[in-house]
Protein backbone atom coordinates (compact mmCIF):
# COMPACT_ATOMS: atom_id res chain seq x y z
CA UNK A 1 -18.43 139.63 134.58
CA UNK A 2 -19.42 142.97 133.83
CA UNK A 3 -21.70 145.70 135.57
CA UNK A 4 -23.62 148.89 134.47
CA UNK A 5 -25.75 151.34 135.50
CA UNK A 6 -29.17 151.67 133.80
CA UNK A 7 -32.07 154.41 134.37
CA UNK A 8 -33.73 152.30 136.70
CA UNK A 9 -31.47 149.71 137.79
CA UNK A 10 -27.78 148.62 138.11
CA UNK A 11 -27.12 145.73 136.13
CA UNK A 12 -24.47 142.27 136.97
CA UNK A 13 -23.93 140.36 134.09
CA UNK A 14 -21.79 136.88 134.02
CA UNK A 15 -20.52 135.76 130.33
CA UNK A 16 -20.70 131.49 130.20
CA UNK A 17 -18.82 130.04 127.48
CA UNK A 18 -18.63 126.78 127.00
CA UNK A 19 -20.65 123.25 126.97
CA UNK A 20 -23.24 121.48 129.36
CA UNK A 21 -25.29 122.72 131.48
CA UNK A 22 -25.34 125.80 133.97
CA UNK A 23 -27.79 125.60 136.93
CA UNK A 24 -27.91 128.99 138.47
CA UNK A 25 -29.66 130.23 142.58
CA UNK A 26 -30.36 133.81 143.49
CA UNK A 27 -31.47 134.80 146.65
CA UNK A 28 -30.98 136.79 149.55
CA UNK A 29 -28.64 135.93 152.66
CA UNK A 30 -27.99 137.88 156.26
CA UNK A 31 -24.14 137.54 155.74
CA UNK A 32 -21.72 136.48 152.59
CA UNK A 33 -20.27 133.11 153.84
CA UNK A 34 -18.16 131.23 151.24
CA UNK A 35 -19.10 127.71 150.20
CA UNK A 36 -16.16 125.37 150.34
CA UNK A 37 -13.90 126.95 153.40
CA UNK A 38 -17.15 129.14 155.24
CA UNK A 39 -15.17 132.07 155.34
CA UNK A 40 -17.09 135.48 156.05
CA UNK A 41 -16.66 137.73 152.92
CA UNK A 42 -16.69 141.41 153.48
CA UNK A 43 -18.82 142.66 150.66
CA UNK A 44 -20.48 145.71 152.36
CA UNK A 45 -23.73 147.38 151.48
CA UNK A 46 -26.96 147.31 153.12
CA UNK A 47 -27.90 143.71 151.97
CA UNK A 48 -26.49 140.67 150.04
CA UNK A 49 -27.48 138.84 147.41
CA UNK A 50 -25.81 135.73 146.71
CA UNK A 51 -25.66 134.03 143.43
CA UNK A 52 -24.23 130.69 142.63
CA UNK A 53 -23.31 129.43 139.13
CA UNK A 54 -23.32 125.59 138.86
CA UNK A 55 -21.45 123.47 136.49
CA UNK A 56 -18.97 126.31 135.39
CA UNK A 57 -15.12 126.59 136.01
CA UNK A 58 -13.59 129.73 136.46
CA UNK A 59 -9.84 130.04 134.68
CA UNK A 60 -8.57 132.97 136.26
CA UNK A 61 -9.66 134.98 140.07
CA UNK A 62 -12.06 137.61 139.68
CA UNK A 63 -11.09 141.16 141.12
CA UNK A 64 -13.47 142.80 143.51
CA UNK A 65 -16.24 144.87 141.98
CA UNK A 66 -16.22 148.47 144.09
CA UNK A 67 -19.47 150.86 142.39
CA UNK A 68 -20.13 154.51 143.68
CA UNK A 69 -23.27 155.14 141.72
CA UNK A 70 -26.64 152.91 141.47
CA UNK A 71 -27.84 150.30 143.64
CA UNK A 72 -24.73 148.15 144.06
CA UNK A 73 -21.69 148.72 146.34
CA UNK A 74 -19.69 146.09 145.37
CA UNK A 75 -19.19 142.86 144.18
CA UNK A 76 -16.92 139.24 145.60
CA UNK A 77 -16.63 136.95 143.15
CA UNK A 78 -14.48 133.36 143.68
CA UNK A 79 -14.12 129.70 142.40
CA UNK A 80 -15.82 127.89 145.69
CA UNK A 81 -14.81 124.09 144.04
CA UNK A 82 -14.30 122.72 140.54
CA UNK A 83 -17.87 123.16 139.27
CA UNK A 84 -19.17 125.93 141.70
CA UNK A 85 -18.46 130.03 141.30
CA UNK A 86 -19.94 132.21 144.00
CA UNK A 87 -21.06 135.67 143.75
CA UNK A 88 -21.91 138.23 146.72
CA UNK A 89 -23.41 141.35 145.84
CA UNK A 90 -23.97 144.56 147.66
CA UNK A 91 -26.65 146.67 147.72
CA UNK A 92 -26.72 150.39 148.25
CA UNK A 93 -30.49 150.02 150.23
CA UNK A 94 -31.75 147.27 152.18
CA UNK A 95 -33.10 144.21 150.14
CA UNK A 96 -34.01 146.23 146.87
CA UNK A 97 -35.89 144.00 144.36
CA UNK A 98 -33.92 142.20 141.32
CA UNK A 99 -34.72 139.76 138.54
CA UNK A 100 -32.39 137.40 137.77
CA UNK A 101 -32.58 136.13 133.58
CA UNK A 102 -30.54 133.44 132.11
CA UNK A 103 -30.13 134.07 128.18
CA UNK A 104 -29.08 132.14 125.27
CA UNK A 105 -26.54 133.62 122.39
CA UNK A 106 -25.03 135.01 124.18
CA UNK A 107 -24.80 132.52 127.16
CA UNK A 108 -24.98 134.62 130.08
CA UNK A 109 -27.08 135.02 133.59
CA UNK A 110 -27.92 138.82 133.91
CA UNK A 111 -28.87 140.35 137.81
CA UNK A 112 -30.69 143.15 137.66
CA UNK A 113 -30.96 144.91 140.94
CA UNK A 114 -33.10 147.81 140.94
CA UNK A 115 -33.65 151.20 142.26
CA UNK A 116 -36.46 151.39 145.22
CA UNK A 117 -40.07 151.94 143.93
CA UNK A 118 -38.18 149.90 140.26
């Protein structure tokens, strides 16, 4: 997982490697709540946007994602169950639009959330 800032936006990006197939979700949620044990993550920010990755494993725990600049404050990543990683991001303003894109070569789901008036 990587993140950047871009001149309108701030970008998440999560590398899949592997075979079969990913299902992906993207939305919006009042508080970070982890599937699998319901704990309440503390990701901060204005509002949270959740994404879940379907059908992926996760070999090693992700660090937390802390940003100063852009439109993300940080980012929780964690294996949730075998098949299931679960992202919380948060945003620097309340419930800024993003796109969410799944590509091909590479594999990879890319969140784009962007600055207001983006």
């Amino acid at each position: 997982m990587t993140t950047e800032h871009l001149y309108d936006s701030s970008r998440v990006t999560y590398q899949l490697d592997g075979n079969g197939t990913v299902a992906w979700k993207v939305e919006y949620v009042s508080e970070a709540v982890r599937g699998g044990d319901s704990k309440v993550v503390d990701v901060g920010g204005r509002s949270i946007i959740q994404i879940d990755l379907m059908g992926v494993t996760a070999p090693q725990p992700f660090p937390p994602i802390t940003a100063q600049d852009g439109t993300i404050m940080a980012v929780e990543t964690a294996s949730v169950s075998s098949s299931i990683v679960q992202s919380f991001i948060g945003t620097a303003a309340a419930r800024p639009e993003f796109r969410a894109t799944g590509t091909e070569l590479p594999d990879q789901l890319v969140v784009d959330i962007f600055f207001a008036g983006g």
